[in-house]
PDB file of N, CA and C in Angstrom:
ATOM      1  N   UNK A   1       0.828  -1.180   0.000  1.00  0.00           N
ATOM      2  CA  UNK A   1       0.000   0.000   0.000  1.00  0.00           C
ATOM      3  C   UNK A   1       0.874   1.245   0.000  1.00  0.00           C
ATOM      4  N   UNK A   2       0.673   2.462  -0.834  1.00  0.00           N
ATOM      5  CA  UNK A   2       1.019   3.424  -0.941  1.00  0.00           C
ATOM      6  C   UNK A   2       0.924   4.671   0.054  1.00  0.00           C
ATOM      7  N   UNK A   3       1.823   4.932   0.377  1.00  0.00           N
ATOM      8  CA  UNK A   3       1.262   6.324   1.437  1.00  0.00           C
ATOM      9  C   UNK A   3       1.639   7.397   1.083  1.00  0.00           C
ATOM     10  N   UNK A   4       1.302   8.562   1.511  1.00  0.00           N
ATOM     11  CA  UNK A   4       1.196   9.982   0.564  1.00  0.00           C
ATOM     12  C   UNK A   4       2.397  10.855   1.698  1.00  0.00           C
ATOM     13  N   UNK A   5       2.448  10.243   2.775  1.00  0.00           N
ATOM     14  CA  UNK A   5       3.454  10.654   3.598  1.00  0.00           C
ATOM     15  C   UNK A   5       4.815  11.388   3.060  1.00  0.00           C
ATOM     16  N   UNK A   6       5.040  12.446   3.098  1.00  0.00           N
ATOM     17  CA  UNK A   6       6.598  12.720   2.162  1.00  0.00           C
ATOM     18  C   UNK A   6       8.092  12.646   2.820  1.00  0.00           C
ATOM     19  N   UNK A   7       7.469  12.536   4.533  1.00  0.00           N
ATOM     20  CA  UNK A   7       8.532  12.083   6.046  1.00  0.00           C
ATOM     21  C   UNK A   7       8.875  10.724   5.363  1.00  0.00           C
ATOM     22  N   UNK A   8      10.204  10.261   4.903  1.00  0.00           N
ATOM     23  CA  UNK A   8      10.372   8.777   4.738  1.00  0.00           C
ATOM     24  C   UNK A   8      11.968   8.929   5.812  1.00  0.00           C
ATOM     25  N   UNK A   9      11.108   7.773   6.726  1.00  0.00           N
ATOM     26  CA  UNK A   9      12.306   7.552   7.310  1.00  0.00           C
ATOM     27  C   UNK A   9      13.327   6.029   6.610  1.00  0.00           C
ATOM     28  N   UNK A  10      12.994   5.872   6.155  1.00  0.00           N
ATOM     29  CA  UNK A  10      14.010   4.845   4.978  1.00  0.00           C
ATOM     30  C   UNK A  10      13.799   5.050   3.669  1.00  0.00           C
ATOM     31  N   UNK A  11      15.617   5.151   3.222  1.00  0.00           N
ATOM     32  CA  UNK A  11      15.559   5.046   2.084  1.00  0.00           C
ATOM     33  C   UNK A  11      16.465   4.063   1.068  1.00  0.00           C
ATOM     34  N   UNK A  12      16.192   3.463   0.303  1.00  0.00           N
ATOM     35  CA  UNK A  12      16.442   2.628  -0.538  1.00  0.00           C
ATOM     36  C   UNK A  12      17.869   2.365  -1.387  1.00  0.00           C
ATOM     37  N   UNK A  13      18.606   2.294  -1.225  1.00  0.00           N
ATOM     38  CA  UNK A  13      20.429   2.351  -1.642  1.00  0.00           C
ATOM     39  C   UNK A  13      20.443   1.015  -2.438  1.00  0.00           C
ATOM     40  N   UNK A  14      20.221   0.958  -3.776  1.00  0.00           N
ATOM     41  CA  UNK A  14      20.607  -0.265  -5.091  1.00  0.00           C
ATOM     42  C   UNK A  14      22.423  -0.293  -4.880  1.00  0.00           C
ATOM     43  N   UNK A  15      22.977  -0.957  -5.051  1.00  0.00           N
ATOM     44  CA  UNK A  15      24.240  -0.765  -5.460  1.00  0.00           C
ATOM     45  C   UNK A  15      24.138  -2.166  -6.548  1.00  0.00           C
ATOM     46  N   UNK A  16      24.535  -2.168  -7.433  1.00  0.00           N
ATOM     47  CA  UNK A  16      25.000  -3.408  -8.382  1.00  0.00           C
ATOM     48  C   UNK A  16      26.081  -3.468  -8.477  1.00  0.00           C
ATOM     49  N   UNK A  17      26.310  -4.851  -8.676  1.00  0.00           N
ATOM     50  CA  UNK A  17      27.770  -5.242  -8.912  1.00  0.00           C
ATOM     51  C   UNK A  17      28.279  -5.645 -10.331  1.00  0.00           C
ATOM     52  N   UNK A  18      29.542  -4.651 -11.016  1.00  0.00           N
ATOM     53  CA  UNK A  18      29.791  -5.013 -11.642  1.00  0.00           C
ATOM     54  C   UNK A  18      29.803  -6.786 -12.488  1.00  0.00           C
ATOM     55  N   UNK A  19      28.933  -7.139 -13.711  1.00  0.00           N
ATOM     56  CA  UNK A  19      28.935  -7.970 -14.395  1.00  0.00           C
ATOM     57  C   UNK A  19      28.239  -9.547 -13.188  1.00  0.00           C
ATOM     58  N   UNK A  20      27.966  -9.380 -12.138  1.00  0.00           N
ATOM     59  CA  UNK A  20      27.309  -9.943 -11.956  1.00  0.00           C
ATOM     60  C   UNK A  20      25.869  -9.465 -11.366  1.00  0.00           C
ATOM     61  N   UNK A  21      25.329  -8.848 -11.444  1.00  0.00           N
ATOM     62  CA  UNK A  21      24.108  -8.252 -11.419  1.00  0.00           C
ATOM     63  C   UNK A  21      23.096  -8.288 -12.536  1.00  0.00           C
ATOM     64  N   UNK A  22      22.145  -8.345 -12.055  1.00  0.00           N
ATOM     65  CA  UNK A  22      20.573  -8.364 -13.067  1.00  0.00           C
ATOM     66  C   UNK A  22      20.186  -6.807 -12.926  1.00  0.00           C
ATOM     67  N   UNK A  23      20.042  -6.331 -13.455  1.00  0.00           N
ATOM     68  CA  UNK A  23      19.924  -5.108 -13.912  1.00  0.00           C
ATOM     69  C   UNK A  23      18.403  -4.525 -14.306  1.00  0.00           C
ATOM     70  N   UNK A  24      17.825  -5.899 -14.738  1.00  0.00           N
ATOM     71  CA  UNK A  24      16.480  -5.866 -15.037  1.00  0.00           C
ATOM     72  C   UNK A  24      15.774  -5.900 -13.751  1.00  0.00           C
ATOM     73  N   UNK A  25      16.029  -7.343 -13.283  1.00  0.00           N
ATOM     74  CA  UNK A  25      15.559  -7.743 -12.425  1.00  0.00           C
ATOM     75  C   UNK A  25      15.679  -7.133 -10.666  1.00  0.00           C
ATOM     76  N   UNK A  26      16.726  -5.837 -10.761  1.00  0.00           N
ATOM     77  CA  UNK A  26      16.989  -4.777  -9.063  1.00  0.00           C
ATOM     78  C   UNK A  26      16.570  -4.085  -9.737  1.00  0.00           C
ATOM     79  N   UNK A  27      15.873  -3.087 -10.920  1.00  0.00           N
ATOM     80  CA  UNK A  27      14.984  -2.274 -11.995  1.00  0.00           C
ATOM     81  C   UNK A  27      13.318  -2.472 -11.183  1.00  0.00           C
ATOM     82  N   UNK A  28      13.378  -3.915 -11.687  1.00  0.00           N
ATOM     83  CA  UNK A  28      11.715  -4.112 -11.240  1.00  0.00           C
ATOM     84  C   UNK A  28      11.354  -4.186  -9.728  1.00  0.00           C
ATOM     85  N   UNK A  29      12.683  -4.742  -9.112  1.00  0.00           N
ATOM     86  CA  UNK A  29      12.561  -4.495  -7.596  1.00  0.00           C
ATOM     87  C   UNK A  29      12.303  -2.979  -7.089  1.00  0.00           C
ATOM     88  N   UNK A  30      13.132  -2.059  -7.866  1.00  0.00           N
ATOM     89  CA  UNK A  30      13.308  -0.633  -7.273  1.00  0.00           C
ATOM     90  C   UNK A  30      11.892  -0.255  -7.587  1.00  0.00           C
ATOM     91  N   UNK A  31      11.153  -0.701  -8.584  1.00  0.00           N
ATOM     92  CA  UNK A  31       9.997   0.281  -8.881  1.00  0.00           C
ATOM     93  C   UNK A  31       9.203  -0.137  -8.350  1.00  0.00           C
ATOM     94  N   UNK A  32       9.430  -1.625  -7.726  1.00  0.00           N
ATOM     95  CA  UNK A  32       7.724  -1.607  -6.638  1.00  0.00           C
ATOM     96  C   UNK A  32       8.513  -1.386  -5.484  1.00  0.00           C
ATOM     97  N   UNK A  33       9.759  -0.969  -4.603  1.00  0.00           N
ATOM     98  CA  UNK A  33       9.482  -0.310  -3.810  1.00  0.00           C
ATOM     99  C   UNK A  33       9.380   0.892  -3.685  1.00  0.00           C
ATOM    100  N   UNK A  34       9.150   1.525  -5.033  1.00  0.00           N
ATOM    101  CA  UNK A  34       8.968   3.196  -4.886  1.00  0.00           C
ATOM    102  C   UNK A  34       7.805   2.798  -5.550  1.00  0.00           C
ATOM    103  N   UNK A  35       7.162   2.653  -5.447  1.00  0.00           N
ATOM    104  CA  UNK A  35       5.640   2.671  -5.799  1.00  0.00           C
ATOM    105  C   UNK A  35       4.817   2.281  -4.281  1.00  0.00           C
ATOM    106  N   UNK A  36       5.679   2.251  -3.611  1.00  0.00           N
ATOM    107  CA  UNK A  36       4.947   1.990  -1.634  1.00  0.00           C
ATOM    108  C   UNK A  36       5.554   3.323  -0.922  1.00  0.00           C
ATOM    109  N   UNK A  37       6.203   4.445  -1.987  1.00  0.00           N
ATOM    110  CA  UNK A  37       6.444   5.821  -1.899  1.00  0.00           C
ATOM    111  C   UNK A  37       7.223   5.976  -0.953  1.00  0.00           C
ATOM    112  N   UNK A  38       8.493   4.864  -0.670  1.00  0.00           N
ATOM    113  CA  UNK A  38       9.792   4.459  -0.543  1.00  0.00           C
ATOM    114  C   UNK A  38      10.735   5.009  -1.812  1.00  0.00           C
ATOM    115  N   UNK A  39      12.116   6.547  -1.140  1.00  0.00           N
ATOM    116  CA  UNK A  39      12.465   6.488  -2.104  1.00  0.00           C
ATOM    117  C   UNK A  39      14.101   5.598  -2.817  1.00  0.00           C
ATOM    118  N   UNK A  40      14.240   5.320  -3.736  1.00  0.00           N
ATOM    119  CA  UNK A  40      15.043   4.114  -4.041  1.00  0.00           C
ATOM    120  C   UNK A  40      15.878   5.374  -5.023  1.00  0.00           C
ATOM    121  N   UNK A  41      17.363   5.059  -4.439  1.00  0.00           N
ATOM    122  CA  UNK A  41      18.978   5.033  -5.045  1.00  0.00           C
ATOM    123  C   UNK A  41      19.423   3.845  -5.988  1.00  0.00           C
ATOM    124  N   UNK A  42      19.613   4.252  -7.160  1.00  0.00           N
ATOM    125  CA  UNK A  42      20.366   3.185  -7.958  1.00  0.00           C
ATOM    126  C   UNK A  42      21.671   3.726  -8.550  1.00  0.00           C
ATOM    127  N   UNK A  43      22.617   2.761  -7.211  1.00  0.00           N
ATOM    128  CA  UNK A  43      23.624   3.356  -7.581  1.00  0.00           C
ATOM    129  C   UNK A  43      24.872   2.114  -8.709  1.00  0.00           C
ATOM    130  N   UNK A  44      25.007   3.104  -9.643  1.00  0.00           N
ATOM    131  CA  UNK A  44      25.574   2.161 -10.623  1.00  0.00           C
ATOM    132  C   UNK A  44      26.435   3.046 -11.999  1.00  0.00           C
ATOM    133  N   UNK A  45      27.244   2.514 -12.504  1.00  0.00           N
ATOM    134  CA  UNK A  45      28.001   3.024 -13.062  1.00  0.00           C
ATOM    135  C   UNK A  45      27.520   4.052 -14.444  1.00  0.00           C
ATOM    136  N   UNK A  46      27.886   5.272 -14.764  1.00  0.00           N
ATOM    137  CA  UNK A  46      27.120   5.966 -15.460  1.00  0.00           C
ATOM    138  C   UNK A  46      26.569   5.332 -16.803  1.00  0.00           C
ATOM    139  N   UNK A  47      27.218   4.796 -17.430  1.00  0.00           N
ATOM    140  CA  UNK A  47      27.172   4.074 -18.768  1.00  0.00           C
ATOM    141  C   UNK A  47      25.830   3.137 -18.450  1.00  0.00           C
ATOM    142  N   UNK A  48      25.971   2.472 -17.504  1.00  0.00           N
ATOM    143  CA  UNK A  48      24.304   1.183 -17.121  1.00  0.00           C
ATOM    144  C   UNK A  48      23.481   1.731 -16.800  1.00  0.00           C
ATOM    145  N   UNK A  49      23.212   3.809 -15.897  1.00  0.00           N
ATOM    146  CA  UNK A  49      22.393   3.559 -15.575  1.00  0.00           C
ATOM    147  C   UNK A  49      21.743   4.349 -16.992  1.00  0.00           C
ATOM    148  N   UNK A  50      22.552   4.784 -17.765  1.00  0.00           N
ATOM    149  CA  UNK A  50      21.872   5.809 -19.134  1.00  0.00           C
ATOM    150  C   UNK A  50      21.476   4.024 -19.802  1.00  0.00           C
ATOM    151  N   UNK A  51      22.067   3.158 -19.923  1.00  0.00           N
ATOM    152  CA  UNK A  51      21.668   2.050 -20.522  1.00  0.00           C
ATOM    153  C   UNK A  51      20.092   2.072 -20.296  1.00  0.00           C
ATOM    154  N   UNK A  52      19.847   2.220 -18.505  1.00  0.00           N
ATOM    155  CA  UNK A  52      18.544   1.363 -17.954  1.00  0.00           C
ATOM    156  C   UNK A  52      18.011   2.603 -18.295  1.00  0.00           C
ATOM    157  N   UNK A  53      18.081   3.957 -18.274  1.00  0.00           N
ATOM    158  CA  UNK A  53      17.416   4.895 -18.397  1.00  0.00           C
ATOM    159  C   UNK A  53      16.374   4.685 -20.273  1.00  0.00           C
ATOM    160  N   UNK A  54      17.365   4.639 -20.690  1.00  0.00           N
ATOM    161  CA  UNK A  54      17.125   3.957 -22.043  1.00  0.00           C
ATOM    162  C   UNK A  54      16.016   3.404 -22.322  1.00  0.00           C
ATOM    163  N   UNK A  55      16.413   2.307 -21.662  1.00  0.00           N
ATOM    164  CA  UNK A  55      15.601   1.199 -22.146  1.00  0.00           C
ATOM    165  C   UNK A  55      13.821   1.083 -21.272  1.00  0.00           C
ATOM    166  N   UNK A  56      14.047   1.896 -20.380  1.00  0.00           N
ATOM    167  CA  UNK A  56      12.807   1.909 -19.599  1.00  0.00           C
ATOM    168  C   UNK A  56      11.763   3.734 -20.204  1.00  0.00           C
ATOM    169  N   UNK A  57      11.806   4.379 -20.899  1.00  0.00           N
ATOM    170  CA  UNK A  57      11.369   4.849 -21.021  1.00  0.00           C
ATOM    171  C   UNK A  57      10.240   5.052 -20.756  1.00  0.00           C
ATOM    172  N   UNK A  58       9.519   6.217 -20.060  1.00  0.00           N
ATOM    173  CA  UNK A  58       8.291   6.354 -19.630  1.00  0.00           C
ATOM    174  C   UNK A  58       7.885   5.034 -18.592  1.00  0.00           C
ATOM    175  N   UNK A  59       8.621   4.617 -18.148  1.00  0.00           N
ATOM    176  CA  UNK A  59       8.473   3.292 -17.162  1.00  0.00           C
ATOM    177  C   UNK A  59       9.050   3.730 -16.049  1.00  0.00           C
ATOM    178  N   UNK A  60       9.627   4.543 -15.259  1.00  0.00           N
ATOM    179  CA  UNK A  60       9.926   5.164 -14.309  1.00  0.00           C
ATOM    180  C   UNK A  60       8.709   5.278 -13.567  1.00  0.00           C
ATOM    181  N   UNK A  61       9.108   4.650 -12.295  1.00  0.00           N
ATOM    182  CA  UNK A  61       7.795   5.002 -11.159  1.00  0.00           C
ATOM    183  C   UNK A  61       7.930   6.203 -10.654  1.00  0.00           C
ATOM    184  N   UNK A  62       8.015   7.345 -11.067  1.00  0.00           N
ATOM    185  CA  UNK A  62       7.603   8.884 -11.180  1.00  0.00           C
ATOM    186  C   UNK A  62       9.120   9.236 -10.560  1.00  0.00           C
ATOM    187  N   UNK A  63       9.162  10.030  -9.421  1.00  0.00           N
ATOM    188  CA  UNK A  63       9.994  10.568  -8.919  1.00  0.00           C
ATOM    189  C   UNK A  63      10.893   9.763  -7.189  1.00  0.00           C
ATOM    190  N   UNK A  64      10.640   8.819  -7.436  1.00  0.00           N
ATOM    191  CA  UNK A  64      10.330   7.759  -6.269  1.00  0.00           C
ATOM    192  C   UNK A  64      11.854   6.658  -6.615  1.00  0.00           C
ATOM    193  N   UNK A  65      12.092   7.226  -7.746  1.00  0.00           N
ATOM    194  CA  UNK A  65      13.523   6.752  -8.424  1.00  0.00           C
ATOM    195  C   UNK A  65      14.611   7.354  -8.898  1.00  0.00           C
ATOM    196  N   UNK A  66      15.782   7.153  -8.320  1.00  0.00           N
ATOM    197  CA  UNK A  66      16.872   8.385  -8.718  1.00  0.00           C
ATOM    198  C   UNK A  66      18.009   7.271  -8.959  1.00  0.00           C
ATOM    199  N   UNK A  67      19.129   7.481  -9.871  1.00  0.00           N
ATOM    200  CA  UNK A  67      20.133   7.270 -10.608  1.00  0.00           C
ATOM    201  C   UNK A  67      21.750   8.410 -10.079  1.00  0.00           C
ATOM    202  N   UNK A  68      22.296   7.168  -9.423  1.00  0.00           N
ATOM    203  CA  UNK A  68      23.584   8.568  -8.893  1.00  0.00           C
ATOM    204  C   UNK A  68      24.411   7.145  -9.835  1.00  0.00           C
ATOM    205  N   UNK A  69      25.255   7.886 -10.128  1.00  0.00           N
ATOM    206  CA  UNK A  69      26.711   7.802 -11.201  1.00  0.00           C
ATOM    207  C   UNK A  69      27.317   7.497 -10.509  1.00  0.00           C
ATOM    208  N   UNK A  70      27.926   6.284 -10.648  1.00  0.00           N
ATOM    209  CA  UNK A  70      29.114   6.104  -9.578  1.00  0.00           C
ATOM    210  C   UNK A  70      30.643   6.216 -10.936  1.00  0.00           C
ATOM    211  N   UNK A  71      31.489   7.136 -10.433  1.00  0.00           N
ATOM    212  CA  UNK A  71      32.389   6.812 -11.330  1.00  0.00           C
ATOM    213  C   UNK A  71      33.977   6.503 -10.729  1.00  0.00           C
ATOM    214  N   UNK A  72      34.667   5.921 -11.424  1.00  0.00           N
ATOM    215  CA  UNK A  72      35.821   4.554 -11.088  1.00  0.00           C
ATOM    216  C   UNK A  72      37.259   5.817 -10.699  1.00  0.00           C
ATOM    217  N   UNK A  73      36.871   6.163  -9.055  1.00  0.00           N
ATOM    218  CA  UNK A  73      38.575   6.786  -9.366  1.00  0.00           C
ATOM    219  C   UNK A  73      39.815   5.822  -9.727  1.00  0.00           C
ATOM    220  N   UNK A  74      40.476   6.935 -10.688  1.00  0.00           N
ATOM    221  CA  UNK A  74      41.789   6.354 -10.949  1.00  0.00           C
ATOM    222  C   UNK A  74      43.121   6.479 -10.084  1.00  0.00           C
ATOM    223  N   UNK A  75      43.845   5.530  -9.960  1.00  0.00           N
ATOM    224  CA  UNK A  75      45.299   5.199  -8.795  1.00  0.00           C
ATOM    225  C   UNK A  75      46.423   5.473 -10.202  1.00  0.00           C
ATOM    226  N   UNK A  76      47.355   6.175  -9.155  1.00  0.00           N
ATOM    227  CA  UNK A  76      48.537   6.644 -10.176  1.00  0.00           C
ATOM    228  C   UNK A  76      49.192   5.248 -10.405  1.00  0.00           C
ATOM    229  N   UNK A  77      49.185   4.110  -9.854  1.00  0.00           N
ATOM    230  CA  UNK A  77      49.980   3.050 -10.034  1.00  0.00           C
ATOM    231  C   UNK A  77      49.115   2.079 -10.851  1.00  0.00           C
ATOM    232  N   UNK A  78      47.887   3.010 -11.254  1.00  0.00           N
ATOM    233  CA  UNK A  78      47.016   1.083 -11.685  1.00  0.00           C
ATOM    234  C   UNK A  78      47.339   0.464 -12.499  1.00  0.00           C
ATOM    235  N   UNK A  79      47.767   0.806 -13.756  1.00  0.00           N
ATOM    236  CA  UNK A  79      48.751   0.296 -15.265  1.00  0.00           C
ATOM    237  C   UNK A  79      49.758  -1.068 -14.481  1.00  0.00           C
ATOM    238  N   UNK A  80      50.379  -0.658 -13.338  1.00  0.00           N
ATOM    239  CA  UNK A  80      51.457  -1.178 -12.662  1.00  0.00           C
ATOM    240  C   UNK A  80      50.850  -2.451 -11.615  1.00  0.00           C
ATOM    241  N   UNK A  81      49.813  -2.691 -10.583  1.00  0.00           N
ATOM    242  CA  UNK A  81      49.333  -2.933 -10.024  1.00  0.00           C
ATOM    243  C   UNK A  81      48.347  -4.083 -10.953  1.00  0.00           C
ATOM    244  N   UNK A  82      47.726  -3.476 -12.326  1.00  0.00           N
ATOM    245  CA  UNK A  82      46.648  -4.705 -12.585  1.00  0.00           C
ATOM    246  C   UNK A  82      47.391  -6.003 -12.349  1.00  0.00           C
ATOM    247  N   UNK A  83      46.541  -6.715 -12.147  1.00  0.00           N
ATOM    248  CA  UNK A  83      46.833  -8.472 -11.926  1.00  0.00           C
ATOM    249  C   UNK A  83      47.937  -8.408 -11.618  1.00  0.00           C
ATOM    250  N   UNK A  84      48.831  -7.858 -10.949  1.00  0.00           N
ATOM    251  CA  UNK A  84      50.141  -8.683 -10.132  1.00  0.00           C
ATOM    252  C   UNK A  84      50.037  -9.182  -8.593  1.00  0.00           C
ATOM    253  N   UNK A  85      48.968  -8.818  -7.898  1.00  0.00           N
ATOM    254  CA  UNK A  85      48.778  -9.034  -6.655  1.00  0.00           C
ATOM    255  C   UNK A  85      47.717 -10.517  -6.773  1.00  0.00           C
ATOM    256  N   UNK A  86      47.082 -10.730  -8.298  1.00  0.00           N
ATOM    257  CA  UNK A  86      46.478 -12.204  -8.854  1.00  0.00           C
ATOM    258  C   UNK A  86      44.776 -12.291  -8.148  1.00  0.00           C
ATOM    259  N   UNK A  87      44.625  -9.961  -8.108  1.00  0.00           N
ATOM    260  CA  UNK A  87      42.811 -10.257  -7.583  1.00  0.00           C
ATOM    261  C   UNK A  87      42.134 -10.339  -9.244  1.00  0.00           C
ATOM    262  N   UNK A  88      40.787 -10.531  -9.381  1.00  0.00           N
ATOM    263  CA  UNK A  88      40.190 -10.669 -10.300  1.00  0.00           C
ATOM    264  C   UNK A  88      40.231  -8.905 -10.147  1.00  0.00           C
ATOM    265  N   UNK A  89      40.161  -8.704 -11.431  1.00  0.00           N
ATOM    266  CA  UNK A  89      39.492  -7.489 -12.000  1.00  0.00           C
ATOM    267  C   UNK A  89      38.703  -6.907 -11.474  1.00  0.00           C
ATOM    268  N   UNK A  90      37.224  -7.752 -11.841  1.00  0.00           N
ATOM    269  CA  UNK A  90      36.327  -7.445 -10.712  1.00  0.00           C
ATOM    270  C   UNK A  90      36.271  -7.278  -9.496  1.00  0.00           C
ATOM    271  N   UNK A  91      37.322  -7.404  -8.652  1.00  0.00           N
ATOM    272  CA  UNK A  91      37.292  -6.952  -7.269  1.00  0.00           C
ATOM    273  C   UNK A  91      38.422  -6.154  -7.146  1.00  0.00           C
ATOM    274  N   UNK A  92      39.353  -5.749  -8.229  1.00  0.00           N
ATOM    275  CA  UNK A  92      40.106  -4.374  -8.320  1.00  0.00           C
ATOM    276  C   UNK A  92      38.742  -3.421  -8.397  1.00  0.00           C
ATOM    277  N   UNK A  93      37.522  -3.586  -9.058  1.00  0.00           N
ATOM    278  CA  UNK A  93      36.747  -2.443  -9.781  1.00  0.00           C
ATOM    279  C   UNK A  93      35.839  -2.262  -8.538  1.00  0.00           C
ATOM    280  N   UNK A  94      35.981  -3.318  -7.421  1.00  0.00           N
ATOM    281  CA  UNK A  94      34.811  -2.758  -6.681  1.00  0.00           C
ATOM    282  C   UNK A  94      35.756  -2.518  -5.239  1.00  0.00           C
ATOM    283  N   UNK A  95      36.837  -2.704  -5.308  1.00  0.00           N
ATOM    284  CA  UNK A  95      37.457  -2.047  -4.116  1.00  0.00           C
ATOM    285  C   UNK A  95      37.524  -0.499  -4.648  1.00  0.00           C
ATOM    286  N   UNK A  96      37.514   0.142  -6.086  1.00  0.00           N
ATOM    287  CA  UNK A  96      37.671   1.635  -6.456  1.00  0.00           C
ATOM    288  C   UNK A  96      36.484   1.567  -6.326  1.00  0.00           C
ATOM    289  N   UNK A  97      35.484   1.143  -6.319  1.00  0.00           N
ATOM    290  CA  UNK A  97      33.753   2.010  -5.989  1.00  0.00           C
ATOM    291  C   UNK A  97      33.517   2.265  -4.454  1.00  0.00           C
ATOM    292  N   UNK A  98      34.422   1.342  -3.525  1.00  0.00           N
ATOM    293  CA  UNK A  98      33.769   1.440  -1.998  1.00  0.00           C
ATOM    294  C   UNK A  98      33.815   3.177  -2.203  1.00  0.00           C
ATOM    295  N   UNK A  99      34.787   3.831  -1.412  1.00  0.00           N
ATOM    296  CA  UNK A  99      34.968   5.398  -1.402  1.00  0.00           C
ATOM    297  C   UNK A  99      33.508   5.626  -2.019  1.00  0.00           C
ATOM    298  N   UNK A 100      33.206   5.727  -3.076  1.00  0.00           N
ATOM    299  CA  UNK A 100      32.353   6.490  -4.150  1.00  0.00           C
ATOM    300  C   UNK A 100      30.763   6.347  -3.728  1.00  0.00           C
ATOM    301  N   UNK A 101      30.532   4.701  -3.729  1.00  0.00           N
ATOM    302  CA  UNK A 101      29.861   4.013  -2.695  1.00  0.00           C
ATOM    303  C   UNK A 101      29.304   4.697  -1.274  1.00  0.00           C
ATOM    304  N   UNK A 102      30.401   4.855  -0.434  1.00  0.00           N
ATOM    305  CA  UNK A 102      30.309   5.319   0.978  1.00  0.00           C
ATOM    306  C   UNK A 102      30.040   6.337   0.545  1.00  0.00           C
ATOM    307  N   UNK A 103      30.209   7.594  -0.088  1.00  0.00           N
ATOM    308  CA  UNK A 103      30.107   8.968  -0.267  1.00  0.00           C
ATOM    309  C   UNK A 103      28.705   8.975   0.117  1.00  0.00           C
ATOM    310  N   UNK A 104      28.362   8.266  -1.471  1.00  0.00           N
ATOM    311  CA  UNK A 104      26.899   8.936  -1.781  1.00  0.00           C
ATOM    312  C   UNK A 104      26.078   8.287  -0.557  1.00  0.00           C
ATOM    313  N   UNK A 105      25.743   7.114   0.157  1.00  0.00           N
ATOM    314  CA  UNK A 105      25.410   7.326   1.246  1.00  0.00           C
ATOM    315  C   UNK A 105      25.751   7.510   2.156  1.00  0.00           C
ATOM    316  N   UNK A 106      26.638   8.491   2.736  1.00  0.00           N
ATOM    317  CA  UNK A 106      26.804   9.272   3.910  1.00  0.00           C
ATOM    318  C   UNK A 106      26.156  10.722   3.043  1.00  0.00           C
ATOM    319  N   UNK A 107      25.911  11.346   1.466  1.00  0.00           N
ATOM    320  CA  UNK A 107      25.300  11.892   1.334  1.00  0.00           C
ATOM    321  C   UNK A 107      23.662  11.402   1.561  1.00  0.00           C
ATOM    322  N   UNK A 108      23.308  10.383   1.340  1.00  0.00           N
ATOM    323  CA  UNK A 108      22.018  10.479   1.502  1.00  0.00           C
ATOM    324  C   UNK A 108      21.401  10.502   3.123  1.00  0.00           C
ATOM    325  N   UNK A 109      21.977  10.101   3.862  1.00  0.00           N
ATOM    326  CA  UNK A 109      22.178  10.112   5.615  1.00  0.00           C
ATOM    327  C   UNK A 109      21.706  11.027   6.106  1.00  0.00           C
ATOM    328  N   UNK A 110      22.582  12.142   5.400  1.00  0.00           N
ATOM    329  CA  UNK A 110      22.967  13.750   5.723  1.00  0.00           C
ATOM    330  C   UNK A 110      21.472  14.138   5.390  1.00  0.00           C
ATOM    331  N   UNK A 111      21.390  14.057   4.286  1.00  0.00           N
ATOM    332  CA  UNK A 111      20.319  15.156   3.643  1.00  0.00           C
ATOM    333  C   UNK A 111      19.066  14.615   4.411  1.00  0.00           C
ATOM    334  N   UNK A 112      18.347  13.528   4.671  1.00  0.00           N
ATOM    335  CA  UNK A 112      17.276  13.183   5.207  1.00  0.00           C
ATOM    336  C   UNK A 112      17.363  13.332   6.475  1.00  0.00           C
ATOM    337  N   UNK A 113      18.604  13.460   7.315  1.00  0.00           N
ATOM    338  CA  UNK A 113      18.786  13.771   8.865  1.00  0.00           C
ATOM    339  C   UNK A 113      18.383  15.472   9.124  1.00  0.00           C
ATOM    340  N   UNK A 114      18.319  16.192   7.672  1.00  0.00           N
ATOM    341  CA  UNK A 114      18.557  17.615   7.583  1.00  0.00           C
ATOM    342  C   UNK A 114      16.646  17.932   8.132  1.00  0.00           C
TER     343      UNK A 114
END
């Protein structure tokens, strides 16, 4: 059930994980919980979320859904560093999202504590 309430004391933080994530399928999750006027963060790399933006046209559960960019800081050594320490890729790419990650919710924390 929907409530008209605009006080939300929870809010909704998507994070996907690089190449193993459904994209469709945390999409359809986010929009029925912002359709119970819960608002939902999808946080994901800029390129996937203009992908999902894309592809969902006019399918957005109104304003109850927001898209933050997470983008990949770069390390002066990374050229030097890929695969010699023998992590997958994928967990080089998501140890550079924690920071970016943590930001945006300690921004979202902030602003609803405001």
């Amino acid at each position: 059930m929907a409530t008209n309430s605009s006080d939300n004391e929870v809010i909704v933080a998507m994070v996907l994980f690089p190449e193993y994530s459904h994209l469709n399928q945390l999409f359809i999750l986010a929009c029925f919980i912002a359709s119970h006027n819960i608002p939902v963060h999808f946080l994901c790399l800029a390129d996937w979320n203009e992908d999902l933006k894309l592809r969902v046209q006019g399918g957005l559960e109104a304003s109850n859904i927001h898209f933050d960019d997470l983008s990949i800081p770069s390390s002066p050594t990374e050229k030097d560093d890929a695969g010699r320490d023998g992590v997958p890729p994928v967990m080089m790419l998501l140890r550079k999202l924690t920071e970016p990650i943590h930001k945006i919710c300690r921004e979202l924390t902030t602003n609803e504590m405001e």
